[in-house]
N, C-alpha and C. Protein backbone atom coordinates (compact mmCIF):
# COMPACT_ATOMS: atom_id res chain seq x y z
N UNK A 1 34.63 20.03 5.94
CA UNK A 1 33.72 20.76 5.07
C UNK A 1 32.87 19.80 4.26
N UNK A 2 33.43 18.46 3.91
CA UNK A 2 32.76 17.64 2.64
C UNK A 2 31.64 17.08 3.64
N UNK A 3 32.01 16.57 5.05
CA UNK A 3 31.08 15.69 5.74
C UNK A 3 29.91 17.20 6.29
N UNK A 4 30.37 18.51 6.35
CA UNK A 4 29.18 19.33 6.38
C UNK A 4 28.16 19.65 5.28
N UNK A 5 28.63 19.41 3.86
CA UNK A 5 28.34 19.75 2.95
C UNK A 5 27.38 17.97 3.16
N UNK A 6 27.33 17.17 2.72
CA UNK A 6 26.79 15.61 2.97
C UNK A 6 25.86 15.89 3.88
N UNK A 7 25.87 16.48 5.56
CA UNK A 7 24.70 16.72 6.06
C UNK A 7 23.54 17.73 5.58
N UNK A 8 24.36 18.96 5.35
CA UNK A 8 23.56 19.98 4.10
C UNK A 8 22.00 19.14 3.68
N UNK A 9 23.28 18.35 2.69
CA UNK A 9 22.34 17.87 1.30
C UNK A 9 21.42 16.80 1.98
N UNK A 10 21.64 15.86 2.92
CA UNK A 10 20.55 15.20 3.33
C UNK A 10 19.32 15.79 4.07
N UNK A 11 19.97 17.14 4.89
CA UNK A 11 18.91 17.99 5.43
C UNK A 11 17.78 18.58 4.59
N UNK A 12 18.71 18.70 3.18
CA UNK A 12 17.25 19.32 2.57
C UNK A 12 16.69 18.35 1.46
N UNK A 13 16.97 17.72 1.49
CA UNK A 13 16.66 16.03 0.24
C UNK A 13 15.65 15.72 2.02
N UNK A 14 15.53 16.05 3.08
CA UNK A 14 14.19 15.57 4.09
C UNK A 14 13.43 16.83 3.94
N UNK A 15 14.09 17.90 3.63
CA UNK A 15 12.77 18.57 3.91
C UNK A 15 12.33 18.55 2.46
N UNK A 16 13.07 18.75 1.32
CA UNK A 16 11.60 18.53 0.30
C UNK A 16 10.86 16.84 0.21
N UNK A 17 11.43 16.14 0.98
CA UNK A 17 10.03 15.17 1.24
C UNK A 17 8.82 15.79 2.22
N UNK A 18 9.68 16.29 3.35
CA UNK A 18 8.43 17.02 3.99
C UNK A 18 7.54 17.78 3.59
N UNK A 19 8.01 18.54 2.71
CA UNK A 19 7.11 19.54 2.01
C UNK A 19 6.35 19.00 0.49
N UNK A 20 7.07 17.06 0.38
CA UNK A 20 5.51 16.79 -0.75
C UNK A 20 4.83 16.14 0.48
N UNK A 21 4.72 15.81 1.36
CA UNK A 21 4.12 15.67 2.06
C UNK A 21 2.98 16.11 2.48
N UNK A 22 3.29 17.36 2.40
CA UNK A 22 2.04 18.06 2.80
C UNK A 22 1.22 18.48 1.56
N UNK A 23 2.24 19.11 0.73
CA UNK A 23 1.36 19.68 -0.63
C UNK A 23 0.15 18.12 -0.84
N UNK A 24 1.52 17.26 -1.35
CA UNK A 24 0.27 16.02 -2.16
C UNK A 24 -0.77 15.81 -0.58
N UNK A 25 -0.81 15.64 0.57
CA UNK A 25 -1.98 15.55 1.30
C UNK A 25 -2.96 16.74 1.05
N UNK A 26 -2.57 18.05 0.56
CA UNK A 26 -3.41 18.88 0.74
C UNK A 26 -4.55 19.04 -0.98
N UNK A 27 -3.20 18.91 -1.77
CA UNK A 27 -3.79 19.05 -3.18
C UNK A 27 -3.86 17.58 -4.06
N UNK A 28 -3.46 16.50 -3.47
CA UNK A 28 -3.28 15.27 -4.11
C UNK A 28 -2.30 14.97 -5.25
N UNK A 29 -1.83 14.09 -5.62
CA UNK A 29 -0.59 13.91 -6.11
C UNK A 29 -0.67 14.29 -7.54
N UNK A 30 -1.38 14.17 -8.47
CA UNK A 30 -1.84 15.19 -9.55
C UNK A 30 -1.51 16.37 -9.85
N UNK A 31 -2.25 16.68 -8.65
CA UNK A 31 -2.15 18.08 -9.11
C UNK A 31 -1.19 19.19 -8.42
N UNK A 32 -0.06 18.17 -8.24
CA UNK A 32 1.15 18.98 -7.61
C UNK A 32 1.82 19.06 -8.37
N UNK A 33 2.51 20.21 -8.22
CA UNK A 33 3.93 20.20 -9.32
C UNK A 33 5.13 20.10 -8.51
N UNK A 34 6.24 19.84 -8.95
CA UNK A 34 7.57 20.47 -8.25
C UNK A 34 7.81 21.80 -8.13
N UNK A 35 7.32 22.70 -8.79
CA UNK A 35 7.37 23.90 -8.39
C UNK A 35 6.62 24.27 -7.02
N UNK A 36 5.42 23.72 -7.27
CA UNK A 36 5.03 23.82 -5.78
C UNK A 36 5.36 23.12 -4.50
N UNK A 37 6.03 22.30 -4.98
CA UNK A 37 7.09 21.79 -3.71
C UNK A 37 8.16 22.38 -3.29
N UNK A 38 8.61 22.78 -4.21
CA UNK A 38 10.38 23.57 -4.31
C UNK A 38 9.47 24.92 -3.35
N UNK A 39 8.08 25.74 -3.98
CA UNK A 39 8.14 26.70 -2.70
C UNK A 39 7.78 26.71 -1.68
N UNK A 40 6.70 25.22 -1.47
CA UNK A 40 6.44 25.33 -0.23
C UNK A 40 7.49 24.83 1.01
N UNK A 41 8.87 24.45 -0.05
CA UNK A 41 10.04 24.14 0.86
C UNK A 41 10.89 25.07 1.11
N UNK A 42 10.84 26.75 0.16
CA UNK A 42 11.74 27.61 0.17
C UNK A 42 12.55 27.51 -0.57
N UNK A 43 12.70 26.58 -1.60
CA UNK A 43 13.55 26.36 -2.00
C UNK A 43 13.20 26.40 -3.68
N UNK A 44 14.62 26.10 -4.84
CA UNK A 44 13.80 26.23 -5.40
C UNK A 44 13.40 24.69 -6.84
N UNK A 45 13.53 24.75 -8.16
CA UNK A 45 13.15 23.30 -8.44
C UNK A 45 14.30 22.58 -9.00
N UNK A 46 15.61 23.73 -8.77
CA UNK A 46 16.61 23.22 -9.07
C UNK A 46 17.14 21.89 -8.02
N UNK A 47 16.76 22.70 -6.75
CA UNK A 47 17.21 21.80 -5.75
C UNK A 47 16.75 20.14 -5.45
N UNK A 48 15.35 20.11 -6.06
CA UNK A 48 14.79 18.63 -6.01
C UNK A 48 15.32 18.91 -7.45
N UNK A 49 15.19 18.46 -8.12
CA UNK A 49 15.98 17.99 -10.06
C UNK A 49 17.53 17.56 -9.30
N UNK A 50 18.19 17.70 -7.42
CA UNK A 50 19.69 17.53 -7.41
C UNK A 50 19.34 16.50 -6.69
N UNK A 51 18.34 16.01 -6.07
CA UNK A 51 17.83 15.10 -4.93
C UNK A 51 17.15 14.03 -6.27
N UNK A 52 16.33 14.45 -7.03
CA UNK A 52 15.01 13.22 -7.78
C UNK A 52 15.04 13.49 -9.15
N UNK A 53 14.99 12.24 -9.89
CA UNK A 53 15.01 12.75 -11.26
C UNK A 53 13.61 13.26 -11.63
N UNK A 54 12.22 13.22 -10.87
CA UNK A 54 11.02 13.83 -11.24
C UNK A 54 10.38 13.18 -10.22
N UNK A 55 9.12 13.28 -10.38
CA UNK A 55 8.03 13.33 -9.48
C UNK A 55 7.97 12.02 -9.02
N UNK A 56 7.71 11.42 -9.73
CA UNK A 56 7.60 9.94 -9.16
C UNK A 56 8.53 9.55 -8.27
N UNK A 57 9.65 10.21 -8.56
CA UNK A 57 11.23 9.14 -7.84
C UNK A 57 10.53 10.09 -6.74
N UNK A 58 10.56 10.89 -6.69
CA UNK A 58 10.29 12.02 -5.45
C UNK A 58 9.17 10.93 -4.48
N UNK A 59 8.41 10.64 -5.06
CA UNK A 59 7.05 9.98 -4.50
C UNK A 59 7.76 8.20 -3.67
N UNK A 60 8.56 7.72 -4.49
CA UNK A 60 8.85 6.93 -4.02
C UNK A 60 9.74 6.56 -3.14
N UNK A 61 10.82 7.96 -3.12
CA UNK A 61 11.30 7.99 -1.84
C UNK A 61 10.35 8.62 -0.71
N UNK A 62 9.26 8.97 -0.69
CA UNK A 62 8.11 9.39 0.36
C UNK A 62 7.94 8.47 0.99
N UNK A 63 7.75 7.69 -0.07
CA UNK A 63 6.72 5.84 0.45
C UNK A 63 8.24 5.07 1.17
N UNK A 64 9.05 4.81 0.69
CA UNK A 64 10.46 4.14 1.38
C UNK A 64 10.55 4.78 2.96
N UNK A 65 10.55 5.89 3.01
CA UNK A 65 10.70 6.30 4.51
C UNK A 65 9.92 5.71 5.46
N UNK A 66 8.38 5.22 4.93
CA UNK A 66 7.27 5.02 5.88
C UNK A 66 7.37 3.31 5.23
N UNK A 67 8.24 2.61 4.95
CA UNK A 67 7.52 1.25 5.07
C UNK A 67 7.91 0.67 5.93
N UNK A 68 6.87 -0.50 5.70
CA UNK A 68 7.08 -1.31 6.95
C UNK A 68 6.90 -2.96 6.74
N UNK A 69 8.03 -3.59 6.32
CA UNK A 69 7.41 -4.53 6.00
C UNK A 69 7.72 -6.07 7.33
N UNK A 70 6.50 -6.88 7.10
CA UNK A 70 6.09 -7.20 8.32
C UNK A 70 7.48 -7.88 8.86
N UNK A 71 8.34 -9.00 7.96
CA UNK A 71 9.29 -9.38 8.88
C UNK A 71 10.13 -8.53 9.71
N UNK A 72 10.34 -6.52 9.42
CA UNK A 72 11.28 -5.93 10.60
C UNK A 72 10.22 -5.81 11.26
N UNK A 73 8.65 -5.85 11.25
CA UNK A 73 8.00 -5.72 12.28
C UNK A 73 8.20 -6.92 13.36
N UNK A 74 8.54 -7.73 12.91
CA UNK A 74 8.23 -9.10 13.98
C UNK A 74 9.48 -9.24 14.33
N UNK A 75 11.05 -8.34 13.46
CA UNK A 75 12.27 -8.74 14.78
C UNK A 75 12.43 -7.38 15.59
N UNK A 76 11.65 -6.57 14.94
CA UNK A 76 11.43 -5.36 16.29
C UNK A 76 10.99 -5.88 17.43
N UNK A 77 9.98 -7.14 17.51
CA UNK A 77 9.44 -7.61 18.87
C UNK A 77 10.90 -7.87 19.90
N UNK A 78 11.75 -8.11 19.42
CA UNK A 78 12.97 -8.30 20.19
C UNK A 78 12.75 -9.79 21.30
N UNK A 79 11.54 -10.72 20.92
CA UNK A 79 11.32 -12.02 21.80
C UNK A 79 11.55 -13.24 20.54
N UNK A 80 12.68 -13.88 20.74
CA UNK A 80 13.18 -14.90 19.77
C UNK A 80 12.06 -16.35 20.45
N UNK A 81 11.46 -15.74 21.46
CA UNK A 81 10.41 -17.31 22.15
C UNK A 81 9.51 -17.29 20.89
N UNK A 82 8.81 -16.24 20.22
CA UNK A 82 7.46 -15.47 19.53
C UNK A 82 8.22 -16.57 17.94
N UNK A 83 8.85 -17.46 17.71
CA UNK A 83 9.42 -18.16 16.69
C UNK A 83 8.34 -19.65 16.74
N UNK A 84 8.26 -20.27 18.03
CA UNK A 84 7.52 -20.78 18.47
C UNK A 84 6.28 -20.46 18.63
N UNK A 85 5.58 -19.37 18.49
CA UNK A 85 4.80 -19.03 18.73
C UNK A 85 3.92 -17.81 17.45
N UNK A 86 3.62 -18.60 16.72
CA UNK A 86 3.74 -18.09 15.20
C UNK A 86 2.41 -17.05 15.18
N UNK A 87 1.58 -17.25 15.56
CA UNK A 87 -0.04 -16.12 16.19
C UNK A 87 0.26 -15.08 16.98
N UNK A 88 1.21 -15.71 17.87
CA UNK A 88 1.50 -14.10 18.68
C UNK A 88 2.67 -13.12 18.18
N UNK A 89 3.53 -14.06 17.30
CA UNK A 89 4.42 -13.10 16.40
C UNK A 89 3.89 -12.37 15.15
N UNK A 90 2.69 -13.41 14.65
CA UNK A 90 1.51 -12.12 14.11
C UNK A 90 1.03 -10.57 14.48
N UNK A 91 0.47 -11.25 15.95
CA UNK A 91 -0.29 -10.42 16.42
C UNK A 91 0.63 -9.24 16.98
N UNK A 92 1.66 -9.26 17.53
CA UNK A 92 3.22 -8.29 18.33
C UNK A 92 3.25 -6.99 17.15
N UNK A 93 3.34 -8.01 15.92
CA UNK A 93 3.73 -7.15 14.41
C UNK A 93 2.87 -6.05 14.28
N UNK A 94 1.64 -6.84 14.35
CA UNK A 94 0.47 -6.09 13.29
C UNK A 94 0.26 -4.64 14.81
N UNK A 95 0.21 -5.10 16.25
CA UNK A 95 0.09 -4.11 17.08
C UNK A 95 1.74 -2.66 16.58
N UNK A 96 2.44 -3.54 16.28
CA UNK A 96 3.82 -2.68 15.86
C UNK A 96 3.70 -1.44 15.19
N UNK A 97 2.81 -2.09 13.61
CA UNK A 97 2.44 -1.39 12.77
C UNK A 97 1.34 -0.85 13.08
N UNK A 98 0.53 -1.35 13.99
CA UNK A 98 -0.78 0.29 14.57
C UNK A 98 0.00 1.23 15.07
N UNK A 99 1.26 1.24 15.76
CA UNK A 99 1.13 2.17 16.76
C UNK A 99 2.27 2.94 15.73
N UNK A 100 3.06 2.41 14.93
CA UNK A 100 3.83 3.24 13.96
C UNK A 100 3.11 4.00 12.48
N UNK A 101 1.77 3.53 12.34
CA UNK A 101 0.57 4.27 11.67
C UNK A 101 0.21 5.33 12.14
N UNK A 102 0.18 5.33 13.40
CA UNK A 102 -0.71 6.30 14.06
C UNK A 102 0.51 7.18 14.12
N UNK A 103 1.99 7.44 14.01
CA UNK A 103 2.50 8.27 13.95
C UNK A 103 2.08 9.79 12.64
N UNK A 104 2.43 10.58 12.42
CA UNK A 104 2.00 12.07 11.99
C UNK A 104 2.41 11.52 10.89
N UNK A 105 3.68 10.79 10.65
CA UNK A 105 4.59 11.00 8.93
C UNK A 105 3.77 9.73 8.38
N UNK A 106 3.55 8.67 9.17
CA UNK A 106 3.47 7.16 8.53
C UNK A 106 1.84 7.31 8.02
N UNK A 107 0.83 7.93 9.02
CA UNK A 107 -0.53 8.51 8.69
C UNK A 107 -0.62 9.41 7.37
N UNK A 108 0.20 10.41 7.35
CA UNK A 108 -0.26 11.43 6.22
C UNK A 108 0.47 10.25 4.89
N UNK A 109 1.45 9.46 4.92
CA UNK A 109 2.00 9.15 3.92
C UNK A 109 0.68 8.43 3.00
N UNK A 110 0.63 7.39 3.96
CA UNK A 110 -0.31 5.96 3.51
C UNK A 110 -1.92 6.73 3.19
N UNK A 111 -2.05 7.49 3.69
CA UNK A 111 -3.61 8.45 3.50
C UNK A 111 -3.22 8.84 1.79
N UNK A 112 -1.84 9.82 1.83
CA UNK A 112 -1.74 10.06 0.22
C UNK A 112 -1.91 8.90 -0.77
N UNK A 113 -1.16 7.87 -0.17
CA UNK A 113 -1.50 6.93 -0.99
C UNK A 113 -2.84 6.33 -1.19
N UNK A 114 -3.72 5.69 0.09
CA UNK A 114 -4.71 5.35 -0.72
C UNK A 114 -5.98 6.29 -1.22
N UNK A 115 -5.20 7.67 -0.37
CA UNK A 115 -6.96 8.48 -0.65
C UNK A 115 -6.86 10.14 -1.86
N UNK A 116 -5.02 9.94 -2.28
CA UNK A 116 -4.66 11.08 -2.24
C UNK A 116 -3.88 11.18 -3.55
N UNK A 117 -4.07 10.08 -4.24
CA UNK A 117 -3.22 9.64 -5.51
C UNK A 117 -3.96 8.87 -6.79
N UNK A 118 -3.88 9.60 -7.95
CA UNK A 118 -4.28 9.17 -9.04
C UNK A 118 -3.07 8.09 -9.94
N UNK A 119 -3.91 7.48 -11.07
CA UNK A 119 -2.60 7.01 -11.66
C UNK A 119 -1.82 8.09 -12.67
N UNK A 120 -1.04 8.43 -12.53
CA UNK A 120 -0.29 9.47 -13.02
C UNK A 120 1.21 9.42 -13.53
N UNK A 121 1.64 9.76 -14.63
CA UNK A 121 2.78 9.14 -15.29
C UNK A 121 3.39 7.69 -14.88
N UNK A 122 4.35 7.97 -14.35
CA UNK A 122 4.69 6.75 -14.12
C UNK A 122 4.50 6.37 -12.69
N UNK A 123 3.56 6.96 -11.94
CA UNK A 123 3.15 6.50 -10.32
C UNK A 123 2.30 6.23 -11.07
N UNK A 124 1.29 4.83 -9.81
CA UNK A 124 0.20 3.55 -9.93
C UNK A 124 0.17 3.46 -8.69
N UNK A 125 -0.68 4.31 -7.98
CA UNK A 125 -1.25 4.34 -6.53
C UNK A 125 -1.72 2.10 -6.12
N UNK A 126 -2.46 1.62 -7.32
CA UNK A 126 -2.91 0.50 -6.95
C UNK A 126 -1.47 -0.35 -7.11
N UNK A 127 -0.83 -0.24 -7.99
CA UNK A 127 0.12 -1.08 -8.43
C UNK A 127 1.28 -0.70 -7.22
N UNK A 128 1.26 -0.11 -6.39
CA UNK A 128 2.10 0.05 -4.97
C UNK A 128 1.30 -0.86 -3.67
N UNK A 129 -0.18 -0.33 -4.20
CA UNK A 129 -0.82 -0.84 -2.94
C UNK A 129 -0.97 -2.83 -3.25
N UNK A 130 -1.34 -2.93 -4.37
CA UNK A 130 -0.94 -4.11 -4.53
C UNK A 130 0.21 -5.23 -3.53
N UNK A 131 1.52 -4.39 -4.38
CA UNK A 131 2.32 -4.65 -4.11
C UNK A 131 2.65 -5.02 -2.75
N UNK A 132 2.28 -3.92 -1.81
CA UNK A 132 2.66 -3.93 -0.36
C UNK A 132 2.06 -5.09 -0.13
N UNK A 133 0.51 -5.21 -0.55
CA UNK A 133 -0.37 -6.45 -0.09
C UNK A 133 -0.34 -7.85 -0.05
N UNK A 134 0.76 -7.91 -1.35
CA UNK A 134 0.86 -9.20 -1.52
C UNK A 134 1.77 -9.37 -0.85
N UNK A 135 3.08 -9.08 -0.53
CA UNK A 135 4.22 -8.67 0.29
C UNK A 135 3.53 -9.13 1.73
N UNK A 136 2.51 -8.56 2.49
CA UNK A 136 2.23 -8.66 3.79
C UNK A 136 1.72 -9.95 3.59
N UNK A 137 0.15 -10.46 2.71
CA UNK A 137 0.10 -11.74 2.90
C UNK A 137 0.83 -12.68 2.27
N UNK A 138 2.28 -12.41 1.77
CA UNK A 138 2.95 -14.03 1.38
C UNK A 138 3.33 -13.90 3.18
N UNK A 139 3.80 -12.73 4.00
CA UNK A 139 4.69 -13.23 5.26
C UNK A 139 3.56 -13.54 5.91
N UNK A 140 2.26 -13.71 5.97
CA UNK A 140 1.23 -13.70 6.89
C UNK A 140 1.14 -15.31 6.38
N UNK A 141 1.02 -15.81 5.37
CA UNK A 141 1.00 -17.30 5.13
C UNK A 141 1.95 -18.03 5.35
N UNK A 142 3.19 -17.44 5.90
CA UNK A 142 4.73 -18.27 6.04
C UNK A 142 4.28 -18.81 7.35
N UNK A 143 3.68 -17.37 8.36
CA UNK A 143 3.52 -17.93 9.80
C UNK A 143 2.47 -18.32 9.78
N UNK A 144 1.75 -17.86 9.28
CA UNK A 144 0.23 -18.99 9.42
C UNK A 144 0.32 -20.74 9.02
N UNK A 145 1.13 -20.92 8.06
CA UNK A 145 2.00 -22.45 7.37
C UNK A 145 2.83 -22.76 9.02
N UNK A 146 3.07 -21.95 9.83
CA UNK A 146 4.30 -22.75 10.61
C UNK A 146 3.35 -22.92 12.00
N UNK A 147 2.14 -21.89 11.83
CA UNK A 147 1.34 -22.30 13.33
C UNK A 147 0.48 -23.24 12.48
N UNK A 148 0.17 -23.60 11.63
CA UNK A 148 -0.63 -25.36 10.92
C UNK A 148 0.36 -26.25 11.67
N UNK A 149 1.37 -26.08 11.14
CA UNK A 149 2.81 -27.07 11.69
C UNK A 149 3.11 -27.51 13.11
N UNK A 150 2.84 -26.40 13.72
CA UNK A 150 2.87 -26.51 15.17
C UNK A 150 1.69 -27.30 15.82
N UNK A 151 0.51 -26.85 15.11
CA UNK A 151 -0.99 -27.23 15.53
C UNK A 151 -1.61 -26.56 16.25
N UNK A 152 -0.95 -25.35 15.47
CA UNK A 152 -1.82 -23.78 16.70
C UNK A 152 -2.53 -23.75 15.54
N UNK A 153 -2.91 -23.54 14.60
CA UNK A 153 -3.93 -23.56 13.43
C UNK A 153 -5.09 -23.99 13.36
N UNK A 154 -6.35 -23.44 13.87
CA UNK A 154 -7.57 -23.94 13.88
C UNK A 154 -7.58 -25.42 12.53
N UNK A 155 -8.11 -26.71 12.43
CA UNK A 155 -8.10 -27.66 11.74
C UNK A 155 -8.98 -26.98 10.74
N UNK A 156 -8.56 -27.23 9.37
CA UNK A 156 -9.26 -27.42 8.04
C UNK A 156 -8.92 -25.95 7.70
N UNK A 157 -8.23 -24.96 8.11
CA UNK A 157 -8.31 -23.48 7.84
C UNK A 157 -6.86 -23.04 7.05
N UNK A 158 -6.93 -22.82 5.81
CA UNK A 158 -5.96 -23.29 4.99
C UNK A 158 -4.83 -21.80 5.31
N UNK A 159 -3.88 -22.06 5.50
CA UNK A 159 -2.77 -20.90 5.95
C UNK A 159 -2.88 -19.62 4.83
N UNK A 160 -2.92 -20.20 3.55
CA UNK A 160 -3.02 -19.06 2.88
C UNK A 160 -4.82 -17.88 2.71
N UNK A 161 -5.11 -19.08 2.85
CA UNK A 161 -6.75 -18.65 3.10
C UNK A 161 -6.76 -17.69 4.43
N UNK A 162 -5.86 -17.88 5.51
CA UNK A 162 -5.63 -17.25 6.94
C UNK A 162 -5.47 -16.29 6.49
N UNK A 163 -4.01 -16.38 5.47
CA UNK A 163 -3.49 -14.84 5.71
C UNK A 163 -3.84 -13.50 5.02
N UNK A 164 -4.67 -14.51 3.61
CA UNK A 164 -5.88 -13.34 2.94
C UNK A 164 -7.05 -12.96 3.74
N UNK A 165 -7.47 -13.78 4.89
CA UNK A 165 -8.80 -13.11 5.84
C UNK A 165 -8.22 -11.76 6.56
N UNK A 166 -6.93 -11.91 6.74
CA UNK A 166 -6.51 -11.31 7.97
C UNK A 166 -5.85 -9.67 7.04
N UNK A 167 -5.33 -9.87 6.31
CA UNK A 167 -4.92 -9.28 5.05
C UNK A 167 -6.31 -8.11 4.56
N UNK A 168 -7.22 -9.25 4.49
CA UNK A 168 -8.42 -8.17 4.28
C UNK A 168 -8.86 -7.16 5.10
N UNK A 169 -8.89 -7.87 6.26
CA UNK A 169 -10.04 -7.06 7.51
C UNK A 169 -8.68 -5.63 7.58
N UNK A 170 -7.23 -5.92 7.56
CA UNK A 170 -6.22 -5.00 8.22
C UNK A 170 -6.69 -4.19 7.01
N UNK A 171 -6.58 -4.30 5.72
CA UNK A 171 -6.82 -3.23 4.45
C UNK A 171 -8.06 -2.55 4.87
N UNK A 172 -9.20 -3.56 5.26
CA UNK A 172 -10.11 -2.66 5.13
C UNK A 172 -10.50 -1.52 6.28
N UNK A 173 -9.66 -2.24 7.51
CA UNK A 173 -9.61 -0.95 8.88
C UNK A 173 -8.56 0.28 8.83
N UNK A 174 -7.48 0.00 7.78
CA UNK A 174 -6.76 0.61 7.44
C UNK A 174 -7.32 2.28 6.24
N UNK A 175 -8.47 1.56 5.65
CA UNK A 175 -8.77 2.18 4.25
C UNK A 175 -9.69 3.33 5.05
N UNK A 176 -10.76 2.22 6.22
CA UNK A 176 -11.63 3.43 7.14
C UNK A 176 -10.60 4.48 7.33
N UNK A 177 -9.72 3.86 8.28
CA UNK A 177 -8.97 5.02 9.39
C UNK A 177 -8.22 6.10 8.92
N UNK A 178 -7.43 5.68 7.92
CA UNK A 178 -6.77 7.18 6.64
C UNK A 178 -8.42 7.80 6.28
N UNK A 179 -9.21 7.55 5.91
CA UNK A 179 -10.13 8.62 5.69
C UNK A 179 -10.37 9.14 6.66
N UNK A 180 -10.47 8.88 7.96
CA UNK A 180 -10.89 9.87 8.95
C UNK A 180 -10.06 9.27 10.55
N UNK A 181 -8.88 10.04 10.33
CA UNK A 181 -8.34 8.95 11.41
C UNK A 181 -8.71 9.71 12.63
N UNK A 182 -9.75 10.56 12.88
CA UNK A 182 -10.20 11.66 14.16
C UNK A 182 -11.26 10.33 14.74
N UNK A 183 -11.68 9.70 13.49
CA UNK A 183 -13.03 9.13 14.19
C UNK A 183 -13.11 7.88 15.18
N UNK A 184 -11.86 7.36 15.45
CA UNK A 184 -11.62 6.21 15.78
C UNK A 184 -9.94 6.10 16.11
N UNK A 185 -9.52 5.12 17.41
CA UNK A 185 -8.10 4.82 17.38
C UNK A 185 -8.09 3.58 16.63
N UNK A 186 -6.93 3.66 15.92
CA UNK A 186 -6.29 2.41 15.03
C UNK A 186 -5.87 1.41 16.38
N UNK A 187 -4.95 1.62 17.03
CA UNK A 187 -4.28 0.86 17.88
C UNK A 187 -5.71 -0.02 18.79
N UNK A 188 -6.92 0.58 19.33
CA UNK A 188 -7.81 0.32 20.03
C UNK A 188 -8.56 -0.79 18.92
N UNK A 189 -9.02 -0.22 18.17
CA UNK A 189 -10.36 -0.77 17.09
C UNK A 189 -9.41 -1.76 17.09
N UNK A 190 -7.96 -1.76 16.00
CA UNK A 190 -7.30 -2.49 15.42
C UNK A 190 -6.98 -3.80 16.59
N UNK A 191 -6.74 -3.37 17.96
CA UNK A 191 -5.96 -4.35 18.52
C UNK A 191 -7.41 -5.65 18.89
N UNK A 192 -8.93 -5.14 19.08
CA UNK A 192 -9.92 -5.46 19.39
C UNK A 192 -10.19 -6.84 17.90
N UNK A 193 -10.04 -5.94 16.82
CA UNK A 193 -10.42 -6.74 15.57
C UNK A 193 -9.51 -8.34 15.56
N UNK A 194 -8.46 -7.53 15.65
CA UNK A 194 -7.05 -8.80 15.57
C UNK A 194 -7.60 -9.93 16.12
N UNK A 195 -7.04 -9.16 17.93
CA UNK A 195 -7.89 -10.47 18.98
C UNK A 195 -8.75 -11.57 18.35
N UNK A 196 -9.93 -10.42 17.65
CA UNK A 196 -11.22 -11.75 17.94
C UNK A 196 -10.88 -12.64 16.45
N UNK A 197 -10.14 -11.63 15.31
CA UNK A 197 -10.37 -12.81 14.18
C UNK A 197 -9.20 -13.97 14.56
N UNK A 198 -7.62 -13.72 15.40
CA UNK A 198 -7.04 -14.51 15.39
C UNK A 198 -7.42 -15.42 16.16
N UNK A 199 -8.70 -15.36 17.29
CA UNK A 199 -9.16 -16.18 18.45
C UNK A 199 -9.59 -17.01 17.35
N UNK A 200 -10.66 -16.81 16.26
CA UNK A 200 -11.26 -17.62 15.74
C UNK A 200 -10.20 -18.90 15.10
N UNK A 201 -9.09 -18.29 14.92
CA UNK A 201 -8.19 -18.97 13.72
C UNK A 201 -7.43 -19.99 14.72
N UNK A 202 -7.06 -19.80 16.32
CA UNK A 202 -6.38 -20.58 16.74
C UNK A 202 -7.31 -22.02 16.55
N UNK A 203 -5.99 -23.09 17.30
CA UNK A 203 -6.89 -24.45 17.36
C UNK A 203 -7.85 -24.36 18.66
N UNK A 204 -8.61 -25.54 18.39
CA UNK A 204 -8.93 -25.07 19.62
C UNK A 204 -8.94 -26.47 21.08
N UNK A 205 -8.97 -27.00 21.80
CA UNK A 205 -8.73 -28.27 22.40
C UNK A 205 -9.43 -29.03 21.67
N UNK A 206 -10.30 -29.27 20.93
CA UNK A 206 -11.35 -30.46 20.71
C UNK A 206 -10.96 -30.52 19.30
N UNK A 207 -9.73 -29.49 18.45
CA UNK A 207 -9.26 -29.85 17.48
C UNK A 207 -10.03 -28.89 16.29
């Protein structure tokens, strides 16, 4: 009975994430309440007050379900050669995270966040997005520092300078595609962009 009662409670601690899910995509994170979560889950606001102490915690277990941060992207590649090979364990990742974007939950999440969220009590839509950012380019400068090392590193192109170019262009194809992800594939555009900026960044024979 206790281990049915334990599935119970995790079954519905997912569905009222599912259901801010949709509210904050539909009405934005503002101007949702928990009441309107509790009904668009059936449920009522007693039941999230047993799952979240308020809105925010609510919000931040939303965002925990959908992250992704780049080092499980690069041992998801499951190729321990890609260690040696510090550009293409870039590049494996960042294709990882297109094609787990383009999923329904990881799309509507990251859309609330950058297109769908004010600063509001104690949520800071920038102070998350920040966060993630700097997070992706310190690991984008670890491997960009180890392909300098190797001498896969185009000469004079400073690793951290790499991993803020690369850092940028992904934010800013990222920022298009949540606004209108009908208009364009992430995985296509995205895998096209990668290619040509990391072509630029390798070495090249003449040094």
């Amino acid at each position: 009975m206790a281990r049915h009662t334990k599935t119970e409670a995790a079954a519905t601690r997912e569905a009222l994430l599912d259901a801010a899910e949709e509210v904050f995509l539909k009405k934005g994170v503002a101007r949702t309440s928990l009441e309107q979560i509790a009904r668009h889950a059936d449920m009522t606001r007693g039941a999230i007050y047993w799952h979240f102490r308020n809105k925010a915690d609510l919000f931040q277990a939303m965002l925990q379900r959908v992250r992704m941060p780049f080092q499980e992207l690069v041992e998801e590649i499951g190729d321990p050669s890609v260690t040696e090979r510090p550009l293409e364990a870039i590049r494996l990742a960042c294709l990882k995270g297109f094609e787990r974007l383009e999923q329904p939950r990881y799309r509507r999440v990251h859309a609330i966040l950058v297109h769908h969220c004010e600063v509001f009590g104690d949520i800071d839509p920038l102070a998350m997005q920040n966060e993630m950012a700097e997070e992706a380019c310190g690991a984008l400068a670890d491997y960009f520092t180890c392909a300098a090392r190797l001498g896969q590193l185009r000469s004079g192109l400073d690793p951290e300078v790499a991993g803020e170019l690369l850092q940028a262009m992904l934010g800013g194809l990222f920022y298009d595609w949540l606004r209108n992800h009908e208009q364009f594939s992430l995985l296509e555009r995205g895998t096209l962009l990668l290619d040509t900026e990391l072509a630029l960044m390798r070495a090249t024979a003449s040094g």
